[in-house]
Protein backbone atom coordinates (compact mmCIF):
# COMPACT_ATOMS: atom_id res chain seq x y z
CA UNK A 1 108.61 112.80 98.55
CA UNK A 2 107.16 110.72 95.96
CA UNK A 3 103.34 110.46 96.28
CA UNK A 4 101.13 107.69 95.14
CA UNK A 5 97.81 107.67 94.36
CA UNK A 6 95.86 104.34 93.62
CA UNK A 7 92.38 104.40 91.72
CA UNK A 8 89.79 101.31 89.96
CA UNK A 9 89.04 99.76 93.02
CA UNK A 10 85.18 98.88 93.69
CA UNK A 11 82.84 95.92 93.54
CA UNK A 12 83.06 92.44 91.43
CA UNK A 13 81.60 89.41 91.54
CA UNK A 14 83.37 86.37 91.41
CA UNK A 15 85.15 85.89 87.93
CA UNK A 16 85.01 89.42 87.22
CA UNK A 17 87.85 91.99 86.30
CA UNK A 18 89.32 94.87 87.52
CA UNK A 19 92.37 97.01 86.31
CA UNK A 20 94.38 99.25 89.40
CA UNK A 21 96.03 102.31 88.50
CA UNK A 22 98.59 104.23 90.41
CA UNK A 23 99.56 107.54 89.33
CA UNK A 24 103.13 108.47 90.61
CA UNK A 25 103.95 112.88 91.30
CA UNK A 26 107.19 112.13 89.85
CA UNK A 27 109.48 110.73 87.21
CA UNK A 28 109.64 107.09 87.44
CA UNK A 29 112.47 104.39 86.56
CA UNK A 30 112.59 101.00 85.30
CA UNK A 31 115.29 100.65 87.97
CA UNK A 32 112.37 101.67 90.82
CA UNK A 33 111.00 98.36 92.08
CA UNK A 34 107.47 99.24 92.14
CA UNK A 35 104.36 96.77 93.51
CA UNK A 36 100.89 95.59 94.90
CA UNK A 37 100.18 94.90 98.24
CA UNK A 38 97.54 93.96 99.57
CA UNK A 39 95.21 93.89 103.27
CA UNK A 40 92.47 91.51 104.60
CA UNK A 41 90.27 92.56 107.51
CA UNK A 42 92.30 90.70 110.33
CA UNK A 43 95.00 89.97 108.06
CA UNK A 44 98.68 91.27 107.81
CA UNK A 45 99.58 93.48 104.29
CA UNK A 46 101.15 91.03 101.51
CA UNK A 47 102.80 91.48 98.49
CA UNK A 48 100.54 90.58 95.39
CA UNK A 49 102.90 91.43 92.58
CA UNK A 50 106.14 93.20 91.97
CA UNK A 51 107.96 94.86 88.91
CA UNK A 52 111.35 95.23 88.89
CA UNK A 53 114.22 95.79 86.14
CA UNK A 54 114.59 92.58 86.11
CA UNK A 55 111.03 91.20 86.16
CA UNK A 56 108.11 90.53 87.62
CA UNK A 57 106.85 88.36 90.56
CA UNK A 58 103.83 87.49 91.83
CA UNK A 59 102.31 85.54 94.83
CA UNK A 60 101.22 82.20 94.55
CA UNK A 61 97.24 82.85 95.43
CA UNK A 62 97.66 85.67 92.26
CA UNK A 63 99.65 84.00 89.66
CA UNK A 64 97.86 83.52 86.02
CA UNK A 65 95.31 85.52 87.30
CA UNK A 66 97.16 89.15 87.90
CA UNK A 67 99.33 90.95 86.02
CA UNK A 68 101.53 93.61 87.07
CA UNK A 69 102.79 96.43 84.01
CA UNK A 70 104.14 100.14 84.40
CA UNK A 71 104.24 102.74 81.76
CA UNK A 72 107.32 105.21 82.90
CA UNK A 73 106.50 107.73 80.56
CA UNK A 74 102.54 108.26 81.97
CA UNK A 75 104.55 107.52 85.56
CA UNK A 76 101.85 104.59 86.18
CA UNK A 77 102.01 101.45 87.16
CA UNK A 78 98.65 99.37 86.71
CA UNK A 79 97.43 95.92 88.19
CA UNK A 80 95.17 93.96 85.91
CA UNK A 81 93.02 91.11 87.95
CA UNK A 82 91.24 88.57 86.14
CA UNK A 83 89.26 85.61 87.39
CA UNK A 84 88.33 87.42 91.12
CA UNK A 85 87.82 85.57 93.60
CA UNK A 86 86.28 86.29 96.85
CA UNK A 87 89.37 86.11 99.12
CA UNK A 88 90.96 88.48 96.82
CA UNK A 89 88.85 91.20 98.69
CA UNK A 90 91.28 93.37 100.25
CA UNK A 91 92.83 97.26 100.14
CA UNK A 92 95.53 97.11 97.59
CA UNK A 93 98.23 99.71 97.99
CA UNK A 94 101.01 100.77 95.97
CA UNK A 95 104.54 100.38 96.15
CA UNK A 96 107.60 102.57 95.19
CA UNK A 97 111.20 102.47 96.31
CA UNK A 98 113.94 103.81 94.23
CA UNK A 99 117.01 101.53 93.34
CA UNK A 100 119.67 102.00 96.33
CA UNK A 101 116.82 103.64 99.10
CA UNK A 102 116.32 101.85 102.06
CA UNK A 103 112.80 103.08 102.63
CA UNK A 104 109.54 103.35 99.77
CA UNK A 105 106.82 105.62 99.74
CA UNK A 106 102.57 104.15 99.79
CA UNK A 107 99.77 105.26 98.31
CA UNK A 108 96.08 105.45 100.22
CA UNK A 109 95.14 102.26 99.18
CA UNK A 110 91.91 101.40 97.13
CA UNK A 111 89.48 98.68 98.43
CA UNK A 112 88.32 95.64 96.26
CA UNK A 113 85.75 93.71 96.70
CA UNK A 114 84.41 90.40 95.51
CA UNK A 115 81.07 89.37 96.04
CA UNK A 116 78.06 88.41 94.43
């Protein structure tokens, strides 16, 4: 049971920064796909960025503005967010499933908001 736990969440105002961190319990791989999701009040979760072996991908409303990294040997994976915008207010939870599992583990989730 691989447990996440996400952190650098708070207030911004609009055009502000803020870097996520998640701190995995355990080893992690460059063959885990590991992400961002996000939830709006009334609104479904949705991915914001993913990091896999091969790459990383990002969702529309994020891209050139977010930027998804992982360091394997800290077991981290971080979420840099540039150029905040108010509809990017949300709880952003992270993402791990190991290559060949069916199922991922979450962390708690860390609320941003954008405001002025």
């Amino acid at each position: 049971q691989v447990q996440l736990v996400e952190s650098g969440g708070g207030l911004v105002q609009p055009g502000g920064s803020l870097r996520l961190s998640c701190a995995a319990s355990e080893t992690i791989f460059s063959t885990d796909t590991m992400g961002w999701y996000r939830q709006a009040p009334g609104k479904q979760r949705e991915l914001a960025a993913v990091i896999r072996l091969g790459g990383t991908n990002y969702a529309d409303s994020v891209k050139g503005r977010f930027t998804i990294s992982r360091d394997t040997a800290k077991k981290m994976v971080y979420l840099q967010m540039n150029s905040l915008k108010p509809e990017d207010t949300a709880v952003y939870y992270c993402y791990l499933r190991r290559n060949f599992a069916s199922v991922g583990y979450w962390g708690q989730g860390t609320q941003v908001t954008v405001s002025s």
